[in-house]
N, C-alpha and C. Protein backbone atom coordinates (compact mmCIF):
# COMPACT_ATOMS: atom_id res chain seq x y z
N UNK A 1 -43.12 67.44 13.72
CA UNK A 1 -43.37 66.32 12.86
C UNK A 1 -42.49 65.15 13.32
N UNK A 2 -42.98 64.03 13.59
CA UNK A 2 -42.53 62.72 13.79
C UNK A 2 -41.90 62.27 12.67
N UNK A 3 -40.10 61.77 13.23
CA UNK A 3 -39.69 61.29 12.22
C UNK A 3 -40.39 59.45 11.81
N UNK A 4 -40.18 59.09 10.64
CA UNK A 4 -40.61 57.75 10.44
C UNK A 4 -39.60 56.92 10.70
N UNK A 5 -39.74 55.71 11.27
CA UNK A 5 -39.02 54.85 11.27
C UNK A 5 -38.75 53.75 10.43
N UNK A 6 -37.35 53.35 10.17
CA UNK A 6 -37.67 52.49 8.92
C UNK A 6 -37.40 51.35 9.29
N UNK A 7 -38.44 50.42 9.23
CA UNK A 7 -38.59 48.94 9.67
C UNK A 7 -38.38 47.87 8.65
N UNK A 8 -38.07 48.16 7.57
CA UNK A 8 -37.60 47.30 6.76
C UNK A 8 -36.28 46.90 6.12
N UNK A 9 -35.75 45.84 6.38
CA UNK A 9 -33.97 45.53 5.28
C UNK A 9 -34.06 45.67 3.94
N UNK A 10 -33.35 46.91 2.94
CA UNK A 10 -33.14 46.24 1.91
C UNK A 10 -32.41 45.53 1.41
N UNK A 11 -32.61 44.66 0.94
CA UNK A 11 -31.81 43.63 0.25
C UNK A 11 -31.19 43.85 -1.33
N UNK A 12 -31.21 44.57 -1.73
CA UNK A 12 -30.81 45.04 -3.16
C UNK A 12 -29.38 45.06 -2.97
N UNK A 13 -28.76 45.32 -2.07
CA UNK A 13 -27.37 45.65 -2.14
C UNK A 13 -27.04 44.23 -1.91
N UNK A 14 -27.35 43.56 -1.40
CA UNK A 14 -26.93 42.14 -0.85
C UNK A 14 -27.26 40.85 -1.79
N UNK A 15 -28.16 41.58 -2.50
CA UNK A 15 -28.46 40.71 -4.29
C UNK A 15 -27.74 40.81 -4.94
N UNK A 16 -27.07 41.87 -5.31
CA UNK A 16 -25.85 42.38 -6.58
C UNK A 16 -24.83 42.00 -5.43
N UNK A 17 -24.65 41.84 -4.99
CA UNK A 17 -22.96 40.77 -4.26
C UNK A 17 -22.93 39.66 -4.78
N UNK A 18 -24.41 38.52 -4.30
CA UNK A 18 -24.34 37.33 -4.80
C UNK A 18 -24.48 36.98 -5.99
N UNK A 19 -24.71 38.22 -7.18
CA UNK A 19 -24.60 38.25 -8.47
C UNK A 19 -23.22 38.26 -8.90
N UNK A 20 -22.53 39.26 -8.49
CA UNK A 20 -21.20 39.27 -8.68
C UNK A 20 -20.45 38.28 -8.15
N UNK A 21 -20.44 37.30 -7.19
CA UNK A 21 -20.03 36.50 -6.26
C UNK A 21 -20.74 34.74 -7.96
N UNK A 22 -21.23 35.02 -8.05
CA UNK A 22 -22.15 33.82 -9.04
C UNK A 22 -21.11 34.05 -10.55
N UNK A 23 -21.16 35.55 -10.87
CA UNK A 23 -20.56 35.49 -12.06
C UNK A 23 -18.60 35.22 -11.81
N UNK A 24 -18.34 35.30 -10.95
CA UNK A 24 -16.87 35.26 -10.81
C UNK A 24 -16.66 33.91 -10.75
N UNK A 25 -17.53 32.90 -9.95
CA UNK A 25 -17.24 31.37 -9.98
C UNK A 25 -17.48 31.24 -11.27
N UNK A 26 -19.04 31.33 -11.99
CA UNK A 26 -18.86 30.68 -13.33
C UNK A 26 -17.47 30.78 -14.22
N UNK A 27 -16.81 31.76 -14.11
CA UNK A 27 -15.76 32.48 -14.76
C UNK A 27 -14.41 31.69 -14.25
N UNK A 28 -14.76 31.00 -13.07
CA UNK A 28 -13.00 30.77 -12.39
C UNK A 28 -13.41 29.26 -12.40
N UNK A 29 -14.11 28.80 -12.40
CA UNK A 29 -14.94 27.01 -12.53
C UNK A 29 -14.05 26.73 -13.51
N UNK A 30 -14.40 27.30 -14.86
CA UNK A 30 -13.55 26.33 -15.88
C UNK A 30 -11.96 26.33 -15.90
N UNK A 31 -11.64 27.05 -15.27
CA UNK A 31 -10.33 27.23 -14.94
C UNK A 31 -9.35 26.48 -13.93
N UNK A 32 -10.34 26.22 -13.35
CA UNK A 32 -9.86 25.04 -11.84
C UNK A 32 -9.86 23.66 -12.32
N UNK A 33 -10.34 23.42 -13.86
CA UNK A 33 -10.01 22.04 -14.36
C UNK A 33 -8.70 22.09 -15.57
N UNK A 34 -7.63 22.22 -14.88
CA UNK A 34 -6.42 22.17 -15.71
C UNK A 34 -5.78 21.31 -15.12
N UNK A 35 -5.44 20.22 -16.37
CA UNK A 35 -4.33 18.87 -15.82
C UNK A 35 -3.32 19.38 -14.87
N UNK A 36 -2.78 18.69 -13.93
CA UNK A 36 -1.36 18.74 -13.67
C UNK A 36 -0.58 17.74 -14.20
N UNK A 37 0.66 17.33 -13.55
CA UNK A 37 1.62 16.25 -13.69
C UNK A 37 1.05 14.90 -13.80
N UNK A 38 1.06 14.06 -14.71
CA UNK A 38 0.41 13.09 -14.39
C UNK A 38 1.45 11.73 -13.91
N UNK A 39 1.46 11.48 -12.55
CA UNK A 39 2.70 10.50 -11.83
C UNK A 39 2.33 9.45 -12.29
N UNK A 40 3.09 8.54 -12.04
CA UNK A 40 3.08 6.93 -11.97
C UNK A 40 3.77 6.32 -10.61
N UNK A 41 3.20 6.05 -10.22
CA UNK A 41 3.58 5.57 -8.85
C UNK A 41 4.02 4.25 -8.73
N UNK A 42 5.32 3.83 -8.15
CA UNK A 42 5.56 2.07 -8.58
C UNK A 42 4.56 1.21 -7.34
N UNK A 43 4.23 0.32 -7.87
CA UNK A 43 3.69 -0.69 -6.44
C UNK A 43 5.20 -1.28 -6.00
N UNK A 44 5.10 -1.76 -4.83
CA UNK A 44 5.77 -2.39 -4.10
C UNK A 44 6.29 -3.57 -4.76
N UNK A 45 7.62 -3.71 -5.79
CA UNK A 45 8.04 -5.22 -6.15
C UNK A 45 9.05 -5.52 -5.89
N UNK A 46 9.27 -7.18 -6.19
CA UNK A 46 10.66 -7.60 -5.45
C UNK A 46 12.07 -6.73 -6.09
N UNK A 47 12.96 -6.48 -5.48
CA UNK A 47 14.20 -5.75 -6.02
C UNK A 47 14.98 -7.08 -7.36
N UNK A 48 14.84 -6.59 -8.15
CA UNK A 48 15.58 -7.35 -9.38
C UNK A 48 16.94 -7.38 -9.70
N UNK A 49 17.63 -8.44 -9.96
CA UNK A 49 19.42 -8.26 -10.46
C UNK A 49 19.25 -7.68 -11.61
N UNK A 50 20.26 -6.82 -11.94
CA UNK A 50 20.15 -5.99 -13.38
C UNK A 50 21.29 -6.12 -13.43
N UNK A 51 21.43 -6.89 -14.63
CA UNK A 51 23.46 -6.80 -14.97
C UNK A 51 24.14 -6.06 -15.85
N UNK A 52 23.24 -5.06 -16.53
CA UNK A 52 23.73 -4.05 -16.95
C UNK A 52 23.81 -3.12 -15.76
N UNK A 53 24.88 -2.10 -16.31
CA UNK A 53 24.55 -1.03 -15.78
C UNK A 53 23.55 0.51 -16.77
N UNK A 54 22.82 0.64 -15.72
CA UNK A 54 21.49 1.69 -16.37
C UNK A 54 22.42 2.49 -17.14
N UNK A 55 21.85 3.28 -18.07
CA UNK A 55 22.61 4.28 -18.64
C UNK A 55 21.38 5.64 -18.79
N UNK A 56 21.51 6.12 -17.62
CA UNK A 56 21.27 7.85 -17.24
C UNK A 56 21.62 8.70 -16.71
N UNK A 57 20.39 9.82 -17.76
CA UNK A 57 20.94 11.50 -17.78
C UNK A 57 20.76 11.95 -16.88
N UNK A 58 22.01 12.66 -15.98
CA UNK A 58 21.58 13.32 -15.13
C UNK A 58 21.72 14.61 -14.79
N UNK A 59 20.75 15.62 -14.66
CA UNK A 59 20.91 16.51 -14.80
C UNK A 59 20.92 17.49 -13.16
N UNK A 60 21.45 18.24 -12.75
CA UNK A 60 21.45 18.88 -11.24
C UNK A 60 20.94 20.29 -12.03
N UNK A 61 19.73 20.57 -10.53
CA UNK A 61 19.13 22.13 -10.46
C UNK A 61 19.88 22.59 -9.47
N UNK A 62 20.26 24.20 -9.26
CA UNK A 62 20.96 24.53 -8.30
C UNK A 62 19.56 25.47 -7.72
N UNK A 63 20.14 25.85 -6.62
CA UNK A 63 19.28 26.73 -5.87
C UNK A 63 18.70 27.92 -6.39
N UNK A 64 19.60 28.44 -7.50
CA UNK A 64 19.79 29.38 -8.29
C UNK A 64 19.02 29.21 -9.21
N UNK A 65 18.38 28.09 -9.62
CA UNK A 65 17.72 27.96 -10.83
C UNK A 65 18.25 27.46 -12.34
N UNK A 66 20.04 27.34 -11.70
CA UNK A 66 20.69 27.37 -12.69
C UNK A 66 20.35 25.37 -13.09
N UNK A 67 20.83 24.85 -14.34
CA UNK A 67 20.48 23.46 -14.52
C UNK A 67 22.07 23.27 -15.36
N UNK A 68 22.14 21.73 -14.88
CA UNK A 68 23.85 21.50 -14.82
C UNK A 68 23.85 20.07 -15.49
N UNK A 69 24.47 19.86 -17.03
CA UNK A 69 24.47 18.71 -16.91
C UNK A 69 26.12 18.23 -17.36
N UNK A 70 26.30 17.45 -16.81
CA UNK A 70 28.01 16.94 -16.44
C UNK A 70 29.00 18.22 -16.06
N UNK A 71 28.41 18.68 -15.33
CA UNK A 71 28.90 19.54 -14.44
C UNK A 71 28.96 20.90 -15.20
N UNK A 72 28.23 20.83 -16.62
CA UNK A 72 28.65 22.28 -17.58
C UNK A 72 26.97 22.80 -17.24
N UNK A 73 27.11 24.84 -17.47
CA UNK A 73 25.83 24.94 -16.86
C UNK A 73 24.94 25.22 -18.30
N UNK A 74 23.75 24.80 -18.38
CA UNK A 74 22.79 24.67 -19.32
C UNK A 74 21.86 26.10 -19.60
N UNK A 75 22.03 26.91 -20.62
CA UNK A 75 20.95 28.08 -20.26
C UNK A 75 19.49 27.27 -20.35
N UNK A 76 18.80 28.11 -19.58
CA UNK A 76 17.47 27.43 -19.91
C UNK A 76 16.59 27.39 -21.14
N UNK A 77 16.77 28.51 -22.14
CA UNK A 77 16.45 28.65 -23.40
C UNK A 77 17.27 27.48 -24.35
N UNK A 78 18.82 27.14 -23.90
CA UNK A 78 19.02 25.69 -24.79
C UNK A 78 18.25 24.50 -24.08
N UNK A 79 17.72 24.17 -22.80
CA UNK A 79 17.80 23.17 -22.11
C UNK A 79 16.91 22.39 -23.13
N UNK A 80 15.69 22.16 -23.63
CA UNK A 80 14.92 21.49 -24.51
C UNK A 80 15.77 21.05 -25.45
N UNK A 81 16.87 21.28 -26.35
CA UNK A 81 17.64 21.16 -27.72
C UNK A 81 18.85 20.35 -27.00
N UNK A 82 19.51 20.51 -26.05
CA UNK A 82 20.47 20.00 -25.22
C UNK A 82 19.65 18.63 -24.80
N UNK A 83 18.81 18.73 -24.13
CA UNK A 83 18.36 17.23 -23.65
C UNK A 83 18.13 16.34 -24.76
N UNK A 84 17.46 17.27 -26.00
CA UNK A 84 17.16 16.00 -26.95
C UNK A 84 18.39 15.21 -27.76
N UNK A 85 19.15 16.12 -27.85
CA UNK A 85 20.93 15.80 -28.08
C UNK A 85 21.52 14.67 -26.99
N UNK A 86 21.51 14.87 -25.91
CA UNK A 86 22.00 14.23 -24.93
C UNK A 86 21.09 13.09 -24.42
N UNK A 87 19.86 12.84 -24.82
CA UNK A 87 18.85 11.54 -24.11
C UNK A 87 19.34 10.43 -25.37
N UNK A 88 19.65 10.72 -26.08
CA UNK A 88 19.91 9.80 -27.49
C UNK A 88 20.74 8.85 -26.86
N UNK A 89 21.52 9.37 -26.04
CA UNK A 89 23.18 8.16 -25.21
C UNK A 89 22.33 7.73 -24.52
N UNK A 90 21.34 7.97 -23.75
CA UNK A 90 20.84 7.46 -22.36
C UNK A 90 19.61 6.93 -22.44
N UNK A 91 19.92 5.88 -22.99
CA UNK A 91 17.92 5.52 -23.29
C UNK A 91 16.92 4.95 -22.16
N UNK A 92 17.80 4.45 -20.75
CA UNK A 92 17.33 4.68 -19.34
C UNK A 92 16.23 5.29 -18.57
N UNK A 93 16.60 7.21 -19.37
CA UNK A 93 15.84 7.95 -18.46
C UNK A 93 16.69 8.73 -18.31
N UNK A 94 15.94 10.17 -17.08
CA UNK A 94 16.47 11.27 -16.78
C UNK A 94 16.36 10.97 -15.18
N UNK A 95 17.52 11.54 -14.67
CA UNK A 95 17.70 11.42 -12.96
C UNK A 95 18.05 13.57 -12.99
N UNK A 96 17.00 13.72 -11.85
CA UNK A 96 16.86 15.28 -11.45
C UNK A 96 17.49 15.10 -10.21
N UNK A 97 18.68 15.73 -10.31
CA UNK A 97 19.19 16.42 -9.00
C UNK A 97 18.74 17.47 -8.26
N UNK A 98 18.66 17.78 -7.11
CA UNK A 98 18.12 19.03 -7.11
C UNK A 98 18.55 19.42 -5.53
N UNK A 99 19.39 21.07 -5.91
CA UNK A 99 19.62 21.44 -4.56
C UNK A 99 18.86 21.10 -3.55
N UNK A 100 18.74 21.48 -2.09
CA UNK A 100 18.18 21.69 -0.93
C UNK A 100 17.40 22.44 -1.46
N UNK A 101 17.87 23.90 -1.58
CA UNK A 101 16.67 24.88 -1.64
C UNK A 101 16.09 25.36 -3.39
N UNK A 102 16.12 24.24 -4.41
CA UNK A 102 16.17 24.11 -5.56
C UNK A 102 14.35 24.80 -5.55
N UNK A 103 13.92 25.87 -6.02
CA UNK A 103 12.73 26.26 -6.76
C UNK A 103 11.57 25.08 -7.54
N UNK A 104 10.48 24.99 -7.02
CA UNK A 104 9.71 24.20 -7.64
C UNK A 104 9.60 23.75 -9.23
N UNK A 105 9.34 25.49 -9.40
CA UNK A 105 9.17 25.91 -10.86
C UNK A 105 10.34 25.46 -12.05
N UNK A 106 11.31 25.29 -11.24
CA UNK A 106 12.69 25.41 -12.16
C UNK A 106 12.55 23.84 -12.49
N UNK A 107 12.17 22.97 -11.50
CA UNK A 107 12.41 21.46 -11.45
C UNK A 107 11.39 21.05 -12.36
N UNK A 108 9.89 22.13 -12.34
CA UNK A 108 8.78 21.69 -13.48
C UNK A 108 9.31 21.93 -14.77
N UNK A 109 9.57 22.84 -14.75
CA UNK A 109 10.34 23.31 -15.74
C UNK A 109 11.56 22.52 -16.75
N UNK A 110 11.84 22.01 -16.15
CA UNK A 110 13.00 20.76 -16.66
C UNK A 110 12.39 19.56 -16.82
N UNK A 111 11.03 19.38 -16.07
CA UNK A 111 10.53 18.26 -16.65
C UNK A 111 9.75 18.27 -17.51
N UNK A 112 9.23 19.66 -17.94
CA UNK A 112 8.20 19.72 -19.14
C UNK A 112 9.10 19.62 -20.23
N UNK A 113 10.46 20.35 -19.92
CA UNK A 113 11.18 20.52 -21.55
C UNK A 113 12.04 18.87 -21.36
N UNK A 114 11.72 18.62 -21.11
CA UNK A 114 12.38 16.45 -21.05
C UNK A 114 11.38 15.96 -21.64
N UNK A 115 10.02 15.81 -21.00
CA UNK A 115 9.01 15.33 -21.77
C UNK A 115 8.68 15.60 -23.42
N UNK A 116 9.24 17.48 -23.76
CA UNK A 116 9.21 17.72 -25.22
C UNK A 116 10.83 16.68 -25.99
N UNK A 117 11.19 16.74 -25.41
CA UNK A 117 12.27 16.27 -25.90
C UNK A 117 12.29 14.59 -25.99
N UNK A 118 11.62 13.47 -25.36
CA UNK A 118 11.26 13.10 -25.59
C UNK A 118 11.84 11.62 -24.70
N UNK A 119 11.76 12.03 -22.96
CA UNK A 119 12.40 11.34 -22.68
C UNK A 119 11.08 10.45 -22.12
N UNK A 120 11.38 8.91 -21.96
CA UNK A 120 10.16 8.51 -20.98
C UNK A 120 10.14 8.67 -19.57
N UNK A 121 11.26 8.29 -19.23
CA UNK A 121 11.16 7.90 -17.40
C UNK A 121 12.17 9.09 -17.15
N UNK A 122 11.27 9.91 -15.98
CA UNK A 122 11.89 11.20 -14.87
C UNK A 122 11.77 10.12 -13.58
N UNK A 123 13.23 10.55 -12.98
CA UNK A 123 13.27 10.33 -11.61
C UNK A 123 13.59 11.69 -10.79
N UNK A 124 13.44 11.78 -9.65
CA UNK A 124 13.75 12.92 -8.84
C UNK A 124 14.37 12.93 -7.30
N UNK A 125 15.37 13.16 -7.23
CA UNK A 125 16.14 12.93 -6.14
C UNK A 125 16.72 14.21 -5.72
N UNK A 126 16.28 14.69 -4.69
CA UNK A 126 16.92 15.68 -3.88
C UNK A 126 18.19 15.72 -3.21
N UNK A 127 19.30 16.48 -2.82
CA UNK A 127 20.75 16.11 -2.16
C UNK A 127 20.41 17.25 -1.40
């Protein structure tokens, strides 16, 4: 008896991929629209005399994650209650120090709990 040959592709297996492949985007789509940071970028203006001197908070991230302000170290669970205490002197703004190898997260992190606290202007300066 002659075996048969089978001359045809099924495609059934290759349908339920692009089903599963269809339901995972619908599922991860709405998810890929979450705000980030929203910057302000300065335009280019002339440098101004300011005869005060600014009065800001400045706070240093260490590499460690640790956050430092006037040189005392901040747990991160006070840092929100501490800034809102301490932005009251500095109505300027917040200046972020931040190690060399200072963690992204730690630096977002300090700027979300500034923003609760209720500062307007973040600057960010690396050493």
């Amino acid at each position: 008896m002659a075996r048969k040959t089978f001359n045809e592709i099924n495609i059934t297996p290759l349908t339920d991929i692009f089903l599963v492949l269809l339901i995972i985007m619908m599922v991860v789509a709405p998810l890929l629209d979450q705000q980030g940071i929203s910057l302000t970028v300065p335009e280019n203006v002339e440098e101004q005399q300011i005869d005060k001197d600014p009065q800001i908070l400045t706070v240093y991230v260490s590499s460690a994650g640790k956050y430092f302000i006037n040189n005392e170290e901040i747990a991160t669970d006070m840092l929100g209650s501490t800034l809102a205490n301490e932005i009251k002197n500095y109505p300027d703004g917040l200046l972020i120090k931040t190690d060399e190898n200072a963690k992204h997260g730690a630096v977002v992190t300090l700027m979300d709990k500034a923003r609760y606290a209720g500062v307007k202007a973040i600057s960010v300066d690396r050493s």
